[in-house]
C-alpha atoms as a PDB file:
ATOM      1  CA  UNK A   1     -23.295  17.074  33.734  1.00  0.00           C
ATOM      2  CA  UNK A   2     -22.682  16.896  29.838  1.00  0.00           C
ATOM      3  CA  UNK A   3     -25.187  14.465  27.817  1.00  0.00           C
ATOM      4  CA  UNK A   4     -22.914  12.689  25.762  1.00  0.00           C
ATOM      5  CA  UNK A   5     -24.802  12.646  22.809  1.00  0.00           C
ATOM      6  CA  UNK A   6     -24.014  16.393  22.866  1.00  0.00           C
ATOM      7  CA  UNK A   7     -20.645  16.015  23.119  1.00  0.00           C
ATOM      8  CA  UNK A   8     -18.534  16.780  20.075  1.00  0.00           C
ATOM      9  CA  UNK A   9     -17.133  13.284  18.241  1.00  0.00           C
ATOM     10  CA  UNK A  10     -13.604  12.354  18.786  1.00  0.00           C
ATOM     11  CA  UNK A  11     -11.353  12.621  16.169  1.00  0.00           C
ATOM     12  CA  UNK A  12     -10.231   9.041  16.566  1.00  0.00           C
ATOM     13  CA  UNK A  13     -13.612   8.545  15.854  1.00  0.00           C
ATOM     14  CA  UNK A  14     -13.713   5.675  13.440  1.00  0.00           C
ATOM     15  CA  UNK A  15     -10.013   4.835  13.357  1.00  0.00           C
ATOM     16  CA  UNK A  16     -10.576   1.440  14.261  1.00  0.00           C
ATOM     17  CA  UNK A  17     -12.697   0.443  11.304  1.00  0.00           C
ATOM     18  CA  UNK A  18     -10.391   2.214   9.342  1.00  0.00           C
ATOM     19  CA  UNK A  19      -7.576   0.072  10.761  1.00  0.00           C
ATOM     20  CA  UNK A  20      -9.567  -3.089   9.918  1.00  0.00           C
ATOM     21  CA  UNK A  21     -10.089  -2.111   6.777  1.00  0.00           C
ATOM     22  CA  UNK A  22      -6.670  -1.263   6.546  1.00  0.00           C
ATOM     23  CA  UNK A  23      -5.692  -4.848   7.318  1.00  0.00           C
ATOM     24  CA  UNK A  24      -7.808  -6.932   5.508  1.00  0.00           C
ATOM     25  CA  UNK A  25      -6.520  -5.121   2.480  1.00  0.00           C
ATOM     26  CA  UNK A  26      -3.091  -5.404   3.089  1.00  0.00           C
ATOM     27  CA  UNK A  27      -3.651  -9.433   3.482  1.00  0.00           C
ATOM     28  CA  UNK A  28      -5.691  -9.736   0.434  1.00  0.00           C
ATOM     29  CA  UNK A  29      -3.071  -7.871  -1.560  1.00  0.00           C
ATOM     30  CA  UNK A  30      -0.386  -9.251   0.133  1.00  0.00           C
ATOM     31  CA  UNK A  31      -1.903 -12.658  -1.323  1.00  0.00           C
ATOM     32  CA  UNK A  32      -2.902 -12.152  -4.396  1.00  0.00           C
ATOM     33  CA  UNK A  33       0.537 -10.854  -5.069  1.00  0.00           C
ATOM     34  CA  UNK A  34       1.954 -13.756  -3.593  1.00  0.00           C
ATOM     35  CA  UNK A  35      -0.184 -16.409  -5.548  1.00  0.00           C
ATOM     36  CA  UNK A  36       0.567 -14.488  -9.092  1.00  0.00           C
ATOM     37  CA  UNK A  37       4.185 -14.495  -8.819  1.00  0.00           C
ATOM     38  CA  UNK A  38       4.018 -17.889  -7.122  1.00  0.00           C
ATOM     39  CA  UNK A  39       2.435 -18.759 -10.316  1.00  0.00           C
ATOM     40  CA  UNK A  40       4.521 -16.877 -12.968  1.00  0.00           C
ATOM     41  CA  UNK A  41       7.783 -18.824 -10.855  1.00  0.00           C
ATOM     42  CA  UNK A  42       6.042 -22.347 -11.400  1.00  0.00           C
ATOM     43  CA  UNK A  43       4.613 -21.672 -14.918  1.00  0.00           C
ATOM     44  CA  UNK A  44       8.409 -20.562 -15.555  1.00  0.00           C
ATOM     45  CA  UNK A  45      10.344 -23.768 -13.766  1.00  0.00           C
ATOM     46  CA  UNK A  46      11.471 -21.344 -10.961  1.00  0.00           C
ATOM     47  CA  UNK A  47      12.727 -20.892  -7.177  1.00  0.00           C
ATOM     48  CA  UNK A  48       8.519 -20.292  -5.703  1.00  0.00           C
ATOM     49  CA  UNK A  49       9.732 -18.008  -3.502  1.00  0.00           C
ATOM     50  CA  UNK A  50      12.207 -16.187  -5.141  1.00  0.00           C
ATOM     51  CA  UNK A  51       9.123 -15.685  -7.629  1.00  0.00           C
ATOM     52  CA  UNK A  52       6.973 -14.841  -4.651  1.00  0.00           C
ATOM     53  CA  UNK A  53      10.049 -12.528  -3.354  1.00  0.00           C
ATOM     54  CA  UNK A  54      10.534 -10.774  -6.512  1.00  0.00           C
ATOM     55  CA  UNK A  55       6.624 -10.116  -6.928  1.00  0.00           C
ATOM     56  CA  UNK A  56       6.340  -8.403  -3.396  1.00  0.00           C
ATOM     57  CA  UNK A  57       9.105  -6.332  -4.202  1.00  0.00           C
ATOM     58  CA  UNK A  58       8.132  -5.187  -7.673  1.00  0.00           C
ATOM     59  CA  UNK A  59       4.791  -4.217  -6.759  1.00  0.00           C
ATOM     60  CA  UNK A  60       5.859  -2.770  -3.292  1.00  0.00           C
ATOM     61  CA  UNK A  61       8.044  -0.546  -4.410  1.00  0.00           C
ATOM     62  CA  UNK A  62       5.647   0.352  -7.445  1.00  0.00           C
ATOM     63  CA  UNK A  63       3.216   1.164  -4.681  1.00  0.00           C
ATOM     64  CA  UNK A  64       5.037   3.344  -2.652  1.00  0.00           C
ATOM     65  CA  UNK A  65       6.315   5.782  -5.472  1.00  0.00           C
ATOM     66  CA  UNK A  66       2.919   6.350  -6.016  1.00  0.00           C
ATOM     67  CA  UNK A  67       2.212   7.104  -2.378  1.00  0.00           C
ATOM     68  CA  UNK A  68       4.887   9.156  -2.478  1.00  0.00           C
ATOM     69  CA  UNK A  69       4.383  11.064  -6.108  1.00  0.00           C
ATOM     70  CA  UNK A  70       3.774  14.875  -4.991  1.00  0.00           C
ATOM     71  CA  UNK A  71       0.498  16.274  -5.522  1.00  0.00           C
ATOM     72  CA  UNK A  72      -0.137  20.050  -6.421  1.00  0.00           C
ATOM     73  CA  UNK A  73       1.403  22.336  -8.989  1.00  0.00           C
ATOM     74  CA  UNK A  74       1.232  21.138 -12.816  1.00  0.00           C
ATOM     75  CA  UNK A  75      -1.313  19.242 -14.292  1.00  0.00           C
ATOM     76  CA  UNK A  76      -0.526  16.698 -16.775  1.00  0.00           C
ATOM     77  CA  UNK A  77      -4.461  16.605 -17.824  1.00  0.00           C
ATOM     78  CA  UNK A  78      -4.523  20.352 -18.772  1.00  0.00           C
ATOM     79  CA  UNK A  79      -1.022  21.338 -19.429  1.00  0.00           C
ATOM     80  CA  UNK A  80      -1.045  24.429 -17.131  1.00  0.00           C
ATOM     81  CA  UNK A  81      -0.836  25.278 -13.465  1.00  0.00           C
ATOM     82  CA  UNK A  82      -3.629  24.479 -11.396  1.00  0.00           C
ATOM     83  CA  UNK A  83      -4.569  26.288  -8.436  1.00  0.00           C
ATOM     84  CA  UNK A  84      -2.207  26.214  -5.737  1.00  0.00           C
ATOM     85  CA  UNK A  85      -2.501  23.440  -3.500  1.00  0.00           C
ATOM     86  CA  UNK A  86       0.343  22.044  -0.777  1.00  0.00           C
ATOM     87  CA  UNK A  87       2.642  20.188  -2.437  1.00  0.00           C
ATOM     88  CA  UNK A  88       3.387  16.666  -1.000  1.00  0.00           C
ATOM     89  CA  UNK A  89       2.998  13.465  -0.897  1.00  0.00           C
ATOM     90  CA  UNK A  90      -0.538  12.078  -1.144  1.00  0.00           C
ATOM     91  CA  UNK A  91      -2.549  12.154   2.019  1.00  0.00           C
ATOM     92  CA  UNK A  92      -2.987   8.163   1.694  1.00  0.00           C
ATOM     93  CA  UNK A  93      -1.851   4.427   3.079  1.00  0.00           C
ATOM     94  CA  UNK A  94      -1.053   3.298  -0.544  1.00  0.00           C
ATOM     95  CA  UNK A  95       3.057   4.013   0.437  1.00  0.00           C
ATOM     96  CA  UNK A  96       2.568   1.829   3.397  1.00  0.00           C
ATOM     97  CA  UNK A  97       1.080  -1.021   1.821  1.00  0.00           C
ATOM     98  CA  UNK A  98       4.187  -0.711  -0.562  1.00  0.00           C
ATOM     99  CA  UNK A  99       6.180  -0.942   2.493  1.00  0.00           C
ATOM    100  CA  UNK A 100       4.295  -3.784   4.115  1.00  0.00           C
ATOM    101  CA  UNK A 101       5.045  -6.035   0.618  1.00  0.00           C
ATOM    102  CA  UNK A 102       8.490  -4.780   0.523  1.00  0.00           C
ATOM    103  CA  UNK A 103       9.033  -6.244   4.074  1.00  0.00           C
ATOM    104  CA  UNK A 104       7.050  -9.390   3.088  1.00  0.00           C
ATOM    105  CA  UNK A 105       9.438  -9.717  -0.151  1.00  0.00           C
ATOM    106  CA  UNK A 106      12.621  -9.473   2.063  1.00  0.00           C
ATOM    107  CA  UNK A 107      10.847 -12.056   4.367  1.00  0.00           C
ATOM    108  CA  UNK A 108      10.039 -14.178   1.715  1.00  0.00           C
ATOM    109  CA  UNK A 109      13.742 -13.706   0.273  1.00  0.00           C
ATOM    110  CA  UNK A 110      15.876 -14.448   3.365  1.00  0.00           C
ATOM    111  CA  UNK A 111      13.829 -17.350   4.669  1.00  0.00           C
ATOM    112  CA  UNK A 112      12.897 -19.257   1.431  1.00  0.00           C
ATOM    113  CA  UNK A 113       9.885 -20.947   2.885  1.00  0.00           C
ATOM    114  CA  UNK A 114       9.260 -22.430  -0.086  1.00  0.00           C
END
């Protein structure tokens, strides 16, 4: 029989916190966006949600170019070629919180809930 605290860690080890923190990010961006272009549509005698729409999108798309922006190759910094390194999109969740306030802004556009 194995002891298993000998046993080697999963690698799904952790992937539930990471989850969690993956959510209560998303919903405190997702509202903070949502309050500052609510407020830019009121402080402007706007349609709220088309303010609120308009904000997810902007900032939704913004997010996942950078997600997607390549990595590798040329540095801006230095103005030569760094060492090689894959090049592809960043290793991180920042294009699918784009995509998450995308979705939200078409939401927010199509059912006008405010």
């Amino acid at each position: 029989m194995s002891d298993p605290a000998t046993q080697p860690p999963s690698r799904w080890t952790g992937l539930g916190e990471a989850l969690r923190r993956m959510a209560i990010g998303t919903i405190a961006a997702a509202a903070a966006v949502g309050l500052i272009g609510a407020g830019i549509a009121w402080a402007a005698h706007r349609s709220v949600s088309t303010g609120v729409a308009g904000a997810y999108y902007l900032v939704g798309s913004a997010l996942f170019l950078i997600g997607m922006f390549p990595t590798g190759g040329f540095s801006m910094f230095s103005g030569r070629i760094t060492r090689r390194r894959p090049t592809g999109s960043r290793q991180e969740p920042v294009f699918l919180l784009g995509l998450i306030l995308v979705a939200l802004g078409v939401v927010a556009d199509v059912t006008r809930p405010f």
